[in-house]
Each structure stands twice: as C-alpha cells, then as structure tokens.
Protein backbone atom coordinates (compact mmCIF):
# COMPACT_ATOMS: atom_id res chain seq x y z
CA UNK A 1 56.96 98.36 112.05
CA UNK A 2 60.06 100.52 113.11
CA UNK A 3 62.53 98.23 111.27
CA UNK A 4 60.37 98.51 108.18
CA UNK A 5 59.79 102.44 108.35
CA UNK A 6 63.43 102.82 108.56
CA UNK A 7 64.21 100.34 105.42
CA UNK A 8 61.49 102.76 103.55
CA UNK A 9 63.29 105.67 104.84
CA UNK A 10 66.90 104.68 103.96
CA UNK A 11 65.77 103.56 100.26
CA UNK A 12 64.73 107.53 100.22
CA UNK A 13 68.23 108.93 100.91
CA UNK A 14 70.19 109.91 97.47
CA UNK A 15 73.45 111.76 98.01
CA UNK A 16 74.00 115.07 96.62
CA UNK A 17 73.32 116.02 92.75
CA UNK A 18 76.81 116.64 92.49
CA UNK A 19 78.21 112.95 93.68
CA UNK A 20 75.69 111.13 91.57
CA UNK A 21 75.93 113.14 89.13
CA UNK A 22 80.44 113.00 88.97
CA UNK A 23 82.15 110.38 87.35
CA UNK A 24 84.04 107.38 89.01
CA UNK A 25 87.46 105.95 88.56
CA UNK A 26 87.98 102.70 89.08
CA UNK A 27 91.62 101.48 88.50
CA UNK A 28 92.39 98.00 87.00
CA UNK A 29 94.15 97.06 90.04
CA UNK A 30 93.42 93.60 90.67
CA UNK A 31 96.10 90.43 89.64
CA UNK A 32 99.14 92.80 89.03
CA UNK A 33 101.78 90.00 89.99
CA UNK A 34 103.43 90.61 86.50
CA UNK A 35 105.90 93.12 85.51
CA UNK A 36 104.63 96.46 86.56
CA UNK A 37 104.76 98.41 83.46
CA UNK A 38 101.06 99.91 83.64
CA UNK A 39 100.68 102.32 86.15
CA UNK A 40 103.94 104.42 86.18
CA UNK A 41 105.32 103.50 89.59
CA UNK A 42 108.72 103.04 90.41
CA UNK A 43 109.46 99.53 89.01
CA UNK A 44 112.02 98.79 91.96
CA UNK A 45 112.25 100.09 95.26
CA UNK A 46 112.75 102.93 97.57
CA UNK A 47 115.58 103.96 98.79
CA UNK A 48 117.51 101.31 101.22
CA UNK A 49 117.26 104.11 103.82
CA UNK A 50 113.59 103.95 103.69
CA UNK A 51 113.91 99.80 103.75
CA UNK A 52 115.70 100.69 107.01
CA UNK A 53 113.77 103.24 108.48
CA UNK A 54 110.54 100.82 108.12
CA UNK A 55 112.39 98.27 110.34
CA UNK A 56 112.59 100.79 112.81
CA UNK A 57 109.11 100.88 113.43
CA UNK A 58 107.92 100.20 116.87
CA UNK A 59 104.87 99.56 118.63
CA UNK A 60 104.42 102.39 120.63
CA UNK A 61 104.83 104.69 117.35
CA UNK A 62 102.00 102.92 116.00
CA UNK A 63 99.85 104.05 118.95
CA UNK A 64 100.23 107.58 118.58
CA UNK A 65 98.70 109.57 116.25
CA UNK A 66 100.67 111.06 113.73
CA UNK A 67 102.16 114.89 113.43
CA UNK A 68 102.24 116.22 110.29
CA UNK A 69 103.86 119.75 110.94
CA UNK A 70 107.60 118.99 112.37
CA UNK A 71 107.71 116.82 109.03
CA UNK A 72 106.65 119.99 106.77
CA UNK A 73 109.44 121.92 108.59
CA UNK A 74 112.03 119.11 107.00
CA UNK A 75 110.44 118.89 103.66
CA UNK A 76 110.19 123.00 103.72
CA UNK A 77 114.21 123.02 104.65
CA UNK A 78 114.80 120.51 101.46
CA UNK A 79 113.28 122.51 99.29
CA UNK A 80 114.33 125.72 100.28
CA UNK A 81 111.13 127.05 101.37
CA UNK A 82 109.11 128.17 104.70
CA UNK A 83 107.01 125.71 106.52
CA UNK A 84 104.11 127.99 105.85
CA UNK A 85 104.79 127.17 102.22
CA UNK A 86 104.27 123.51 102.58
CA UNK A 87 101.23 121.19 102.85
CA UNK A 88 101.98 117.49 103.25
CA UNK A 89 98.89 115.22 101.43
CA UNK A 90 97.63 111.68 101.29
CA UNK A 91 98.93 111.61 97.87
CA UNK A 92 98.60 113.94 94.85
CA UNK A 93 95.10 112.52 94.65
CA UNK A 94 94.43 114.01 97.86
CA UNK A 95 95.92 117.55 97.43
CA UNK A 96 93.81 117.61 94.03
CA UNK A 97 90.59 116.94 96.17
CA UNK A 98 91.54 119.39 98.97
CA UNK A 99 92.31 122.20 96.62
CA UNK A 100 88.57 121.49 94.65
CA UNK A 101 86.78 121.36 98.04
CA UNK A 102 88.88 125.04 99.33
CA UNK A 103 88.50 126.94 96.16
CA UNK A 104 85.21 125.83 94.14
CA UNK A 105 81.72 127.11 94.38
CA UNK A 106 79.28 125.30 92.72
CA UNK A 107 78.31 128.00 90.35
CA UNK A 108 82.67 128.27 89.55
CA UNK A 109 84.33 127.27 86.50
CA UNK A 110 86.99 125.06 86.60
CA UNK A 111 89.39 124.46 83.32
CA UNK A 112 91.83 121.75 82.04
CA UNK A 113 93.09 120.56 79.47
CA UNK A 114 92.56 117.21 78.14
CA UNK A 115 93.78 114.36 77.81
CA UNK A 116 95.24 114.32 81.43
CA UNK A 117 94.35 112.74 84.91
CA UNK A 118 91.08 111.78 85.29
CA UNK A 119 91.16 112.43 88.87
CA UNK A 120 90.83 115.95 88.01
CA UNK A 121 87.50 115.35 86.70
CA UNK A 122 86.52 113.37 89.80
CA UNK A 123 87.18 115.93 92.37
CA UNK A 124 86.08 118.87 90.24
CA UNK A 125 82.52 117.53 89.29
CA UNK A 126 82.16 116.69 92.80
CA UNK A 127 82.17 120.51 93.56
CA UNK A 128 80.60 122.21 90.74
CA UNK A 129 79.62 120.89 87.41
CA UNK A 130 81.01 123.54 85.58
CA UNK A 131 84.28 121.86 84.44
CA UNK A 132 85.40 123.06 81.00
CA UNK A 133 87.68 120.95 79.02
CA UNK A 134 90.26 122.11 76.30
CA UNK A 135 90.82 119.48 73.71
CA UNK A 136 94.79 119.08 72.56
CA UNK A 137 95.13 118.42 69.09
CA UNK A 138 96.44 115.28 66.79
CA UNK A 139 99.83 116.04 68.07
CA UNK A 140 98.85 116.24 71.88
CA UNK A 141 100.63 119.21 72.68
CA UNK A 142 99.56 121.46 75.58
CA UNK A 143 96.78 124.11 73.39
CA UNK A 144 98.08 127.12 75.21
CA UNK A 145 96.12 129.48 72.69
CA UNK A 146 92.87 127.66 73.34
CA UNK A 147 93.10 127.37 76.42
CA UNK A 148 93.88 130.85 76.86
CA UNK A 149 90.87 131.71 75.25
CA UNK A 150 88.66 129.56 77.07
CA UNK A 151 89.74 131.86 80.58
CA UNK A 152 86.94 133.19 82.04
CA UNK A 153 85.60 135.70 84.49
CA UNK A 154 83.93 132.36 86.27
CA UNK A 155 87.02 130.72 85.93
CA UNK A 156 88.58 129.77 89.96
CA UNK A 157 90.34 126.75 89.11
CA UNK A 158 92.77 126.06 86.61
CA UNK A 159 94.60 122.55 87.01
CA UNK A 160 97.87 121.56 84.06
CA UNK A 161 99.82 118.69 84.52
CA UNK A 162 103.43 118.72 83.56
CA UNK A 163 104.89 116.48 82.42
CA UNK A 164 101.43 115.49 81.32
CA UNK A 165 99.98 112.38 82.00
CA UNK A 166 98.85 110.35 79.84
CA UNK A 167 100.81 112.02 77.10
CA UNK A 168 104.84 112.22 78.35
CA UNK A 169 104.36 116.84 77.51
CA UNK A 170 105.64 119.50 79.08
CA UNK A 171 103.62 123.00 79.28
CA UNK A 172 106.34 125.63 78.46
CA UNK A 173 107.19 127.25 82.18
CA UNK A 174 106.36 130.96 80.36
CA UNK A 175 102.85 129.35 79.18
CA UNK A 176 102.11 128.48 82.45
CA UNK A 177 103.28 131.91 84.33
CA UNK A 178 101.25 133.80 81.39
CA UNK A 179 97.92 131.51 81.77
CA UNK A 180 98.34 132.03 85.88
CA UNK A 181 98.46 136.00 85.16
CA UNK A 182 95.61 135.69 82.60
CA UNK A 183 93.49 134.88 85.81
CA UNK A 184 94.28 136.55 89.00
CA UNK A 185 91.31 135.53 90.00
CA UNK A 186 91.73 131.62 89.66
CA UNK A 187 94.28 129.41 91.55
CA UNK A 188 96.76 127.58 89.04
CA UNK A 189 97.90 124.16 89.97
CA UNK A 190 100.31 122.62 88.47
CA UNK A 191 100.45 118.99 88.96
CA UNK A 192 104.86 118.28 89.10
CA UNK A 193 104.19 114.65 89.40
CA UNK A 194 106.61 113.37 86.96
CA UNK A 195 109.30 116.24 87.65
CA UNK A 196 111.92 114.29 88.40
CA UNK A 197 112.42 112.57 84.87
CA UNK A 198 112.30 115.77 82.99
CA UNK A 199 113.53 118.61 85.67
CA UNK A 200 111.16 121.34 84.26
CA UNK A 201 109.26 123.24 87.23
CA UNK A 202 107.52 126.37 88.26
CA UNK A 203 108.67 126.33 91.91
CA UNK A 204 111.19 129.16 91.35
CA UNK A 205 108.02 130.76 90.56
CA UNK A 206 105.93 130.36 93.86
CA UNK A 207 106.84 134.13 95.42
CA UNK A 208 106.14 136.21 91.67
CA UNK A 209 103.02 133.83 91.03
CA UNK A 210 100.74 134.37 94.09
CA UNK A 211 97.87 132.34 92.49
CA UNK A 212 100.32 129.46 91.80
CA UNK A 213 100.56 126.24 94.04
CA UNK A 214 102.51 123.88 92.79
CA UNK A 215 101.90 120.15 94.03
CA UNK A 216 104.29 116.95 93.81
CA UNK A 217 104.38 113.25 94.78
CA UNK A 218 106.58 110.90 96.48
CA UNK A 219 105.11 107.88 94.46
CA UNK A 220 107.08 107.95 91.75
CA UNK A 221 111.06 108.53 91.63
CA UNK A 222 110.93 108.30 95.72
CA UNK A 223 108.99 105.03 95.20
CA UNK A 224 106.79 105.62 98.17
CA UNK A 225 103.15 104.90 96.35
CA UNK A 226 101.80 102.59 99.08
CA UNK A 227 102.67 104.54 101.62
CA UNK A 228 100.58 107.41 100.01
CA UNK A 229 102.52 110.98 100.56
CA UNK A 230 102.28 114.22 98.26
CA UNK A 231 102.79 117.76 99.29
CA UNK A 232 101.53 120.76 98.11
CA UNK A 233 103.88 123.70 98.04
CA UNK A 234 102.99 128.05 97.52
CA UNK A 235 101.55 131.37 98.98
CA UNK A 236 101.17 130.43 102.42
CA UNK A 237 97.71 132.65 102.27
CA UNK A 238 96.20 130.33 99.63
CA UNK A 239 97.48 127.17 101.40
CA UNK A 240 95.63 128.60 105.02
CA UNK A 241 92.56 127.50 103.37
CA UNK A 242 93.62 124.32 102.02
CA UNK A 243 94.75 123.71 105.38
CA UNK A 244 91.69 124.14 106.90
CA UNK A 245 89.89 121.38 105.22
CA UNK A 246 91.98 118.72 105.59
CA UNK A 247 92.44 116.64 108.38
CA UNK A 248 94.97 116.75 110.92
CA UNK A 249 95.82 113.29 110.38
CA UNK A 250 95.40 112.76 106.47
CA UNK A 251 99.14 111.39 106.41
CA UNK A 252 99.94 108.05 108.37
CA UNK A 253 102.89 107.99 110.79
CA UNK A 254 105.08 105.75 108.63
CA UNK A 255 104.92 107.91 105.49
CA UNK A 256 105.53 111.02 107.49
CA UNK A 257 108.59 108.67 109.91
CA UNK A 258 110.17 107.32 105.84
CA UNK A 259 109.90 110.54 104.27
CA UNK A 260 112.91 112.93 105.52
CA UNK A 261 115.44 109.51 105.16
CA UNK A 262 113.72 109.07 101.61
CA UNK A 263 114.10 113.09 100.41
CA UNK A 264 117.76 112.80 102.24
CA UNK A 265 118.65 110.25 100.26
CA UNK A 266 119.66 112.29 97.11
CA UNK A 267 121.99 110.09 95.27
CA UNK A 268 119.21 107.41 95.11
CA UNK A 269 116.73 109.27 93.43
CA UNK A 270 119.18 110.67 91.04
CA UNK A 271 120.37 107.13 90.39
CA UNK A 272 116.69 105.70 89.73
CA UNK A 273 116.13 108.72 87.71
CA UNK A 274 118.78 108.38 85.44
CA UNK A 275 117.85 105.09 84.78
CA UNK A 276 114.32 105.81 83.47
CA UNK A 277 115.75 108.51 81.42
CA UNK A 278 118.22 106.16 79.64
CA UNK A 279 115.70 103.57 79.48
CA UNK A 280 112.61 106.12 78.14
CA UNK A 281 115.11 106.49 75.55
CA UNK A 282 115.88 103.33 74.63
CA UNK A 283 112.15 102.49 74.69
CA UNK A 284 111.40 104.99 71.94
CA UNK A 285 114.43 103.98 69.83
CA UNK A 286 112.80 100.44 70.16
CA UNK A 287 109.51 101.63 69.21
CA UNK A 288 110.98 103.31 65.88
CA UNK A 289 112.56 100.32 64.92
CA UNK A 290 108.96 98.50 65.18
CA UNK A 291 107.41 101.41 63.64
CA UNK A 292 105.27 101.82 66.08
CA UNK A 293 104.05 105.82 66.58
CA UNK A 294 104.73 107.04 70.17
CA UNK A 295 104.64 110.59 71.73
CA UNK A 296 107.78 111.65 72.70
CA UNK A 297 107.48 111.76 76.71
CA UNK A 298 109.03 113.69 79.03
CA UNK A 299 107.94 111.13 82.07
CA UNK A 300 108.61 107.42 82.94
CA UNK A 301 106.15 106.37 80.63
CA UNK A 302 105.54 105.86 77.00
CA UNK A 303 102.57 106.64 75.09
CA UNK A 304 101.96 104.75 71.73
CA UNK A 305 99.39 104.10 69.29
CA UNK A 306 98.01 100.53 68.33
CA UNK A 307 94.84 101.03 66.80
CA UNK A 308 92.47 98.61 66.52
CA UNK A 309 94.33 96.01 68.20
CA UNK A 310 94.93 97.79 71.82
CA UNK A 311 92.95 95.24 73.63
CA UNK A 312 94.54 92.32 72.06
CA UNK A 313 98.00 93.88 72.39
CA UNK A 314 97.70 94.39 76.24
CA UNK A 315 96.05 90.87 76.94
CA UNK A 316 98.54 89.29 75.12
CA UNK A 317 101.24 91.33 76.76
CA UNK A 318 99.84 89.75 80.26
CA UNK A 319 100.21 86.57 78.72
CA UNK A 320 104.05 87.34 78.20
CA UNK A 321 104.63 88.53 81.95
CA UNK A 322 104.01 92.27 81.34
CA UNK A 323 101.23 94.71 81.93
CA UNK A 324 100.41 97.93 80.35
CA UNK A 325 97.65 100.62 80.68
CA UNK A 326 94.81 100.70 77.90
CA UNK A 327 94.44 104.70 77.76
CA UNK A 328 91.86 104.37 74.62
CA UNK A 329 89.32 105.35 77.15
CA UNK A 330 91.06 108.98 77.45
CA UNK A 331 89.68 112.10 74.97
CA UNK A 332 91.74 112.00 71.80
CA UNK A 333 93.94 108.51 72.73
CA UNK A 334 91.22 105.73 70.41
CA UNK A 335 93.81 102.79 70.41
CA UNK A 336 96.55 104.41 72.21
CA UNK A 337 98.60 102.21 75.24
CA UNK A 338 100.72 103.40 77.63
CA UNK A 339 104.70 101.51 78.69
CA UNK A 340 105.87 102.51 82.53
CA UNK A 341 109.94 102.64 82.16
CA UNK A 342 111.77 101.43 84.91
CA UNK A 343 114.81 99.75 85.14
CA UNK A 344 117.44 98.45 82.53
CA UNK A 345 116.07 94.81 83.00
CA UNK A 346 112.53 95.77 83.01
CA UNK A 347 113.19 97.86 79.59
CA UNK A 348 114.77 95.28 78.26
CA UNK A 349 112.02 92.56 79.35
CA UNK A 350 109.14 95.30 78.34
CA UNK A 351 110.73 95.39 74.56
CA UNK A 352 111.24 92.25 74.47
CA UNK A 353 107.77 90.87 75.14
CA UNK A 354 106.37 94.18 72.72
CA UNK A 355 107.95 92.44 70.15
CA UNK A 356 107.16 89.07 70.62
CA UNK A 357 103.72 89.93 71.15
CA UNK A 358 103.02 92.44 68.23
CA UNK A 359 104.04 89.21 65.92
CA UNK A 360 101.30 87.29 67.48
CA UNK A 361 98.84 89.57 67.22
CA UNK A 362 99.96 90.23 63.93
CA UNK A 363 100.25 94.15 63.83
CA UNK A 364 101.31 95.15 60.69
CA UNK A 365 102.92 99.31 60.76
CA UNK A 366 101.75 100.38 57.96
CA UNK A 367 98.35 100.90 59.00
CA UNK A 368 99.20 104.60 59.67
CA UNK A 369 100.11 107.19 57.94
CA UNK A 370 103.95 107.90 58.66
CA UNK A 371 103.14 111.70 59.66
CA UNK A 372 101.62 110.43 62.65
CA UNK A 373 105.17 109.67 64.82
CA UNK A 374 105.80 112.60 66.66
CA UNK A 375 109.50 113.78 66.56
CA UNK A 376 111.37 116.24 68.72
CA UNK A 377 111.38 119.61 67.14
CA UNK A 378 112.84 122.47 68.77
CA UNK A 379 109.85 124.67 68.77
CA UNK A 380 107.63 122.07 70.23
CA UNK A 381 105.55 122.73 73.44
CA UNK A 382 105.84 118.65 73.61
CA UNK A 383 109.61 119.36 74.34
C-alpha cells in the first residue's frame, strides 16, 4: 500500500512552469567518426603542451578536489586583468546559464538577436519567459536599429554573440558599447567565442562599460572542448553575484591543471588560427566558384545556402567522410548548412567532397537569384 501511494504520488510531481515550459537542445552528437566539419571545434589538437601536461596526471591529483581560484589568478595575469575580474566556467554554456540564473527575475525581459545560439534560449526561458527576439534581416547582419528599439525599461539581460554563430558576423564594437549604455539597467554579454579567428573584442572596454561582461571559451582555437573550460571576464561587482551561484567545483582538475600550459602556449594558437583564417578563405573562394551563396564569416565556420536539398546535401556528405551542421532549423536559415574550417587538409578534403557531392545530388546554382551572395562591403556590420 506504501509502495503504491508513493508511485501515485511521484506520477503527481511536474517540475516548474518554467522547465516544462523552455525548450530543449539536443545536439546530433552520436556516430561523429568522420571528418569533423559540423560543430566548429578545433579540427586537430591542442597544443603539445597540453598533450604533455595530461600525461602528467597522477593519482593523487585525481583525489583532490579541484581549486578554481589560483587558476583565475593565471588566466587574470594573461589577460591583463585582476583576479576579481575573472570567473572560470564549465564552458561558455555554463557561464550563459550562471549569468540567466544571477540576473533574471521571472517577470525580466531578456533580448537577443536572432539567429544565434540556441543555448541562449535554453537558459533564458528557464528563468523567465519573457525572452524577446530581434529578427536579422535577408542579409543576416546584426539589426542594431531594431534592436535598439526593442530596449526596454524590463529589459535585465541583453546577450550578442560576436562573431555570431550561426552566421560568421561581427556586431560593430561602437554598436555594442552604445546598446550597453542604452540600458544601464541590463547586463550586456557578449559571447567572444569565436574571437580568435577575427580579433574583434570589447575587453578593452570592461572598466568604461560597467554593465559589460564579456565571456570566452577554450573550446575552440585552444582546442580544449572535452575538457569543458570558459571564463567569464568584467566588473568584479557584477561577477560577485555570478559567483555566488555557481559551484565551487564547476571546473574539473584537469581543465583547470591544462589550462595555464594551453593559454602559455601562444605561438600555437596563433599557428592554428592562422590556418583557419587562410582556409575560411579558401573555403569561400571555393564556394564562389560552385556558385554556391555563403555569408561571409568572420569565425571558423561557413554558412551557406542549399535550399531545398539541405538534407540530401549533408547525408550525402556523410556518405563521402564529412559531416556538416543542418542549421535550417534556426530563424531566418530555411535550407542553410553550416562548414567548420580547420586545417589545410581538412579544407581541402571538405571542398573536395562539397563538390563531389553537390553533382550527385544534382544541385543546380541557378536556383537563386544572384543578389543573394553576400559580399564584403566596407560599410557592412557583417564585416
């Protein structure tokens, strides 16, 4: 009678409006034995240092538990800032949760624009529902004037990646200082994930901007995604209360033991960001002479437009050795994939097998109108 009370009782127990009510993200993660072309990591490795530090691991270091703050104090030195300034995270994904859960209300407005990461979505809705969305146009530029206009009194939030993902943008660095003064009332993130292939940030910013935190990931050029690290970085004030409700031990041991050798390692990441910079280039000459549109990105990815045939392009990719990301789902991106650029080999192999495979599908390029490419322009936001 006890067991069967407490079966009635459990079936009873919902979780809070908010969590049933958010969305989920579930990321196409399983058989990626292919090239990696899908989900913007580094296509190669860390730096040998890190390889090195790893073997160093011993068995009493995995019994302790692991200390975030002399680690700060290193990453704080690197970057030229205090140790008060710095907040290491499980991730970006992390830092964008911990900021939602320090700074929303329920009855807060939060704004971005769209398309962009959907883990913004995730972690906002979970705290209030009240998640306004800015469209970006055909072009996919950053719609500063819109979203200017969409500021208000309610808004406490305000989240911009650049570069943008899944788009390649940048947000002009005065657009973002002007939206952060348009509301001294909000805290401005600005997600610096894909800094490293483009160089544009707002961290000189961090002591005019008060409202400005500015967070970054070691996933990418640093090629450190499985060993999940991010850092959040601005007014030590705002950062108290981000602080506060994360854990003491959010980072492992071994991210926090590889990440001074990896940021000391300097001439690596300039290396393996040089290379996706040549090879970003090289994959949108390729895509002109296919006459395929593409975005012009700013990241180590490429953005293009398929149509119809998305699906069949990115299956049939698989079937040549490579995988991509099917961003159709996103606001505004209806046939659109996405091309990770890594090395010179795994350009070369990604082109390769875009070719091969748009013949088989039989993708003809004339199914858009040719005002649809995107070129650099000088005045562009996209730039």
């Amino acid at each position: 009678m006890i067991v069967t009370d407490a079966a009635a009782n459990l079936r009873t127990i919902k979780a809070r409006k908010a969590v049933l009510e958010m969305p989920e993200y579930h990321p196409p993660l399983a058989g990626r034995t292919a090239l990696r072309l899908d989900f913007n990591e580094n296509t190669f490795s860390p730096s040998p240092r890190v390889m090195e530090r790893l073997q160093a691991v011993t068995k009493e270091g995995l019994t302790k538990y692991p200390e975030r703050e002399p680690v700060e104090k290193i990453v704080a030195e690197h970057f030229g800032l205090s140790g008060a300034q710095v907040l290491l995270t499980n991730g970006v994904d992390e830092a964008i949760h911990l900021i939602c859960c320090a700074f929303l209300d329920p009855e807060d407005e939060a704004l971005i624009a769209t398309p962009s990461f959907f883990m913004y979505d995730v972690s906002i809705q979970m705290m209030t529902p009240h998640l306004r969305k800015v469209q970006a146009g055909e072009t996919l530029e950053f719609p500063f004037e819109r979203f200017m206009s969409s500021i208000t009194e309610r808004t406490k939030l305000i989240i911009i990646a650049s570069p943008n993902n899944p788009t390649g943008a940048v947000v002009d660095r005065k657009h973002l200082v002007a939206i952060a003064a348009a509301a001294p009332q909000a805290v401005l993130m600005v997600d610096e994930a894909y800094y490293h292939f483009d160089g544009s940030t707002v961290m000189s910013d961090l002591d005019a901007v008060p409202n400005l935190i500015v967070a970054r990931t070691f996933s990418k050029a640093y090629g450190l995604a499985n060993l999940r690290i991010g850092m959040l970085v601005g007014n030590p004030a705002l950062l108290r209360y981000v602080r506060k409700v994360s854990s003491p031990y959010n980072v492992n041991g071994v991210a926090l033991d590889c990440l001074p050798v990896a940021l000391a390692d300097e001439e690596y990441v300039a290396w393996y960001s040089e290379q996706v910079r040549v090879g970003r280039d090289r994959m949108m000459d390729g895509l002109r002479e296919l006459g395929v549109p593409f975005f012009p990105s700013h990241a180590n990815f490429v953005l293009m437009n398929i149509g119809p045939q998305h699906k069949e392009l990115v299956s049939t990719m698989r079937n040549h050795g490579v995988l991509l990301r099917d961003r159709s789902t996103d606001p505004g991106c209806d046939g659109f994939v996405r091309i990770t650029i890594g090395l010179e080999d795994h350009v070369t192999r990604g082109l390769e097998a875009l070719k091969v495979s748009l013949r088989e599908i039989g993708w003809k390029d004339n199914q858009f109108e040719q005002s649809f490419v995107v070129e650099a322009s000088d005045e562009r936001e996209f730039e």
